[in-house]
C-alpha atoms as a PDB file:
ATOM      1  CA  UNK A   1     104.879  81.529 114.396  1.00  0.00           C
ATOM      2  CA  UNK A   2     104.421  85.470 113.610  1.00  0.00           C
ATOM      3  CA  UNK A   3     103.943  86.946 110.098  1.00  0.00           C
ATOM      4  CA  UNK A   4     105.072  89.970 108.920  1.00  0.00           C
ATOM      5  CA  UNK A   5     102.617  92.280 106.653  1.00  0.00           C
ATOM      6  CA  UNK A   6     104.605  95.139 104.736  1.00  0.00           C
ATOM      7  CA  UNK A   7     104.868  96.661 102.039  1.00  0.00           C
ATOM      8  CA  UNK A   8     107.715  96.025  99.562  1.00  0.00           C
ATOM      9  CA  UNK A   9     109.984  99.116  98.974  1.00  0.00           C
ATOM     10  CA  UNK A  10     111.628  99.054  94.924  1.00  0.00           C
ATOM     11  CA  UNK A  11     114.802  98.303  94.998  1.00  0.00           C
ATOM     12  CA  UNK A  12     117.996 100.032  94.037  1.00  0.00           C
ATOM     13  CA  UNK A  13     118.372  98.582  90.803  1.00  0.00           C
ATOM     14  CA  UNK A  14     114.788  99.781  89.199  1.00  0.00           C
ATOM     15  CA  UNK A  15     113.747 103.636  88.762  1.00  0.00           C
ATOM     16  CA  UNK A  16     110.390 102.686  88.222  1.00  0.00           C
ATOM     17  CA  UNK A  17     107.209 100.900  91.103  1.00  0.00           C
ATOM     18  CA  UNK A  18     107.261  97.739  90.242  1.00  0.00           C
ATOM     19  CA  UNK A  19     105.913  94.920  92.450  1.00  0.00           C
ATOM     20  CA  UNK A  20     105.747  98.065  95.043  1.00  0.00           C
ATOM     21  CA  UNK A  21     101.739  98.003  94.956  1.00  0.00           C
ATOM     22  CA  UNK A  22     100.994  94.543  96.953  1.00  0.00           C
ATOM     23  CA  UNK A  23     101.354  93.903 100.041  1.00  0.00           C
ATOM     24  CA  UNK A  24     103.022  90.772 101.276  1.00  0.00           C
ATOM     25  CA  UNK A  25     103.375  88.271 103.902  1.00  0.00           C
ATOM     26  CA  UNK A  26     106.265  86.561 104.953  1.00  0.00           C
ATOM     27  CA  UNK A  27     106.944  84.019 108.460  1.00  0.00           C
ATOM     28  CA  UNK A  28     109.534  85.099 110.268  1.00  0.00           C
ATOM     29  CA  UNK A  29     111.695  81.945 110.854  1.00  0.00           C
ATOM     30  CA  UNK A  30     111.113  79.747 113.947  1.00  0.00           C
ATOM     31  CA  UNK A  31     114.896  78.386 114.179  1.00  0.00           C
ATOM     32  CA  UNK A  32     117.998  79.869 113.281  1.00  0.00           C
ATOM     33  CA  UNK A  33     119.890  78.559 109.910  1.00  0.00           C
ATOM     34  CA  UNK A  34     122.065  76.101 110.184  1.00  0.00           C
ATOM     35  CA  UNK A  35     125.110  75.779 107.930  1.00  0.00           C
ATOM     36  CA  UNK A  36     125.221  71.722 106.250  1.00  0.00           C
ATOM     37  CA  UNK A  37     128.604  70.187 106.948  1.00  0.00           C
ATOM     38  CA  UNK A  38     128.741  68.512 103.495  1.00  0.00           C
ATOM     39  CA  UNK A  39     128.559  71.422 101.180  1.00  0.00           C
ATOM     40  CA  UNK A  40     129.063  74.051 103.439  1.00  0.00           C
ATOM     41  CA  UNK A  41     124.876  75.927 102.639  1.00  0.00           C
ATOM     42  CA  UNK A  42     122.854  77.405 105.387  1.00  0.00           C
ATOM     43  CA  UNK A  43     119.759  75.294 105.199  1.00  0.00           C
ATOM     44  CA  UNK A  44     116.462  75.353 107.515  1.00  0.00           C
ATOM     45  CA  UNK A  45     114.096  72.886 108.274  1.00  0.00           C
ATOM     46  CA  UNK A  46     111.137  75.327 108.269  1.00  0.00           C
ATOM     47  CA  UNK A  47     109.049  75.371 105.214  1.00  0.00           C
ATOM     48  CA  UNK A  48     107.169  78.514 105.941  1.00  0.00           C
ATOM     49  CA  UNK A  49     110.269  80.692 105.323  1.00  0.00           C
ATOM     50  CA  UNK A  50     109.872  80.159 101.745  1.00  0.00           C
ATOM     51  CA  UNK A  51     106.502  81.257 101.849  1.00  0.00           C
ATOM     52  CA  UNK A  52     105.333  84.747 100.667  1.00  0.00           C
ATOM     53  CA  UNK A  53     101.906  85.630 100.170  1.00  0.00           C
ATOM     54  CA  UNK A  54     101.125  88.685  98.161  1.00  0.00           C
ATOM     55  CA  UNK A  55      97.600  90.658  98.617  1.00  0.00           C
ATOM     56  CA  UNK A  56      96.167  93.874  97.210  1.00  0.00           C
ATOM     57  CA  UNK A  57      95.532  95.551 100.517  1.00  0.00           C
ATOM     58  CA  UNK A  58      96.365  95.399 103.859  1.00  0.00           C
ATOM     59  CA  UNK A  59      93.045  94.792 105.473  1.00  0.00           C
ATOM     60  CA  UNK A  60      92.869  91.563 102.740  1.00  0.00           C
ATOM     61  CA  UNK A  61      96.069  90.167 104.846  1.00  0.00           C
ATOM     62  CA  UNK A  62      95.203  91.526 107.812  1.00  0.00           C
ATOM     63  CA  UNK A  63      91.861  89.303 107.271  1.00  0.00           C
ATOM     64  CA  UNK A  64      93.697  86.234 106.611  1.00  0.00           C
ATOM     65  CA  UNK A  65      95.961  86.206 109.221  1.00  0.00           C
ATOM     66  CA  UNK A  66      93.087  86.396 111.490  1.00  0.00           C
ATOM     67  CA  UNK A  67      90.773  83.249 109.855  1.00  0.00           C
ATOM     68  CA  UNK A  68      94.188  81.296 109.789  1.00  0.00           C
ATOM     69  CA  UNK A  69      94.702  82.572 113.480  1.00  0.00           C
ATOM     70  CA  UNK A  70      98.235  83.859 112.435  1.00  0.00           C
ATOM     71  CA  UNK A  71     100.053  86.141 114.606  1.00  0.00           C
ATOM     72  CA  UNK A  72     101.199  88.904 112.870  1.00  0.00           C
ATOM     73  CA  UNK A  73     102.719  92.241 112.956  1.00  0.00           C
ATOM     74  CA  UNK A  74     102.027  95.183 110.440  1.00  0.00           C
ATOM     75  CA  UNK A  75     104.889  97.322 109.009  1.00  0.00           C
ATOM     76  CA  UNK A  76     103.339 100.527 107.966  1.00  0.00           C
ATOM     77  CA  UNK A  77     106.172 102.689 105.054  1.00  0.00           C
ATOM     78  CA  UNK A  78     106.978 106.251 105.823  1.00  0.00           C
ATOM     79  CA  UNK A  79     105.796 108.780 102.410  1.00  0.00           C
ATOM     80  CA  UNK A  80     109.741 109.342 101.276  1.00  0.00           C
ATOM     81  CA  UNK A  81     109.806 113.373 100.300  1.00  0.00           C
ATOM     82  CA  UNK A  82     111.677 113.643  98.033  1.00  0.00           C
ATOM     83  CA  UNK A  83     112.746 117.823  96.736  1.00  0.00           C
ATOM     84  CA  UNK A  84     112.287 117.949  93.044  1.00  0.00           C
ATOM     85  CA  UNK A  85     115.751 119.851  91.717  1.00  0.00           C
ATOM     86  CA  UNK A  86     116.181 120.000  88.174  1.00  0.00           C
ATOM     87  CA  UNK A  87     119.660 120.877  86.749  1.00  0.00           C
ATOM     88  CA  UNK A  88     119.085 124.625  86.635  1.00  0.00           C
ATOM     89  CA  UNK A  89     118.757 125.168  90.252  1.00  0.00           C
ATOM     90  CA  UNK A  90     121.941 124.204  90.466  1.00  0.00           C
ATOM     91  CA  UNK A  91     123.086 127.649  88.862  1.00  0.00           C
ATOM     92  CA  UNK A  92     120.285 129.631  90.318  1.00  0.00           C
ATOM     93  CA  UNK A  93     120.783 133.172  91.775  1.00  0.00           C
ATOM     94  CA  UNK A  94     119.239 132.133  94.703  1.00  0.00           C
ATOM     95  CA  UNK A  95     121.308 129.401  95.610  1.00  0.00           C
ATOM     96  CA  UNK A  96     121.921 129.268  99.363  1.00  0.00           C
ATOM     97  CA  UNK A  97     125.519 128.053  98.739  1.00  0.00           C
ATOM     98  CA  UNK A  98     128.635 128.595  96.153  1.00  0.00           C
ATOM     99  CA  UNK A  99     128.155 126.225  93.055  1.00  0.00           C
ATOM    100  CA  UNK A 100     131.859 124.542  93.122  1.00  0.00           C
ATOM    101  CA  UNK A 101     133.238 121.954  90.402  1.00  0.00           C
END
């Protein structure tokens, strides 16, 4: 049984940082899914795959895991950079290249 501590990224459907600021805690699964013959749903006997714990910091998770004696593994997020552009610099003089339609 290994955990997983990471950070959520936002998702492609929100501009804004919402639930972006905790960090969370999820099991990675100890069997694969298996797909029910009845009504055709992938189902899993483990119960800790619908688990997710949420902290405020990574040393608060970190800390847990260890009391519980959890394995776990830490996914640290790369700082996107991101170049501000605003609509001008599209027709800027100095523009490197030739502004087509």
């Amino acid at each position: 049984m290994t955990a997983r501590i990471y950070k959520p990224s936002k998702t492609a459907m929100q501009s804004g940082q919402g639930n972006t600021k905790a960090w969370v805690l999820d099991f990675e699964p100890e069997a694969p899914r298996q797909v029910e013959p009845l009504m055709g749903w992938t189902s899993s006997g483990d119960m800790r795959q619908q688990l997710r714990l949420r902290f405020t910091s990574k040393e608060e998770a970190v800390a847990y895991c260890e009391r519980h004696g959890i394995a776990y593994q830490v996914s640290e997020d790369k700082p996107a950079h991101r170049r501000m552009m605003s609509y001008a610099d599209n027709f800027a003089f100095k523009r490197r290249d030739a502004w087509t339609h």
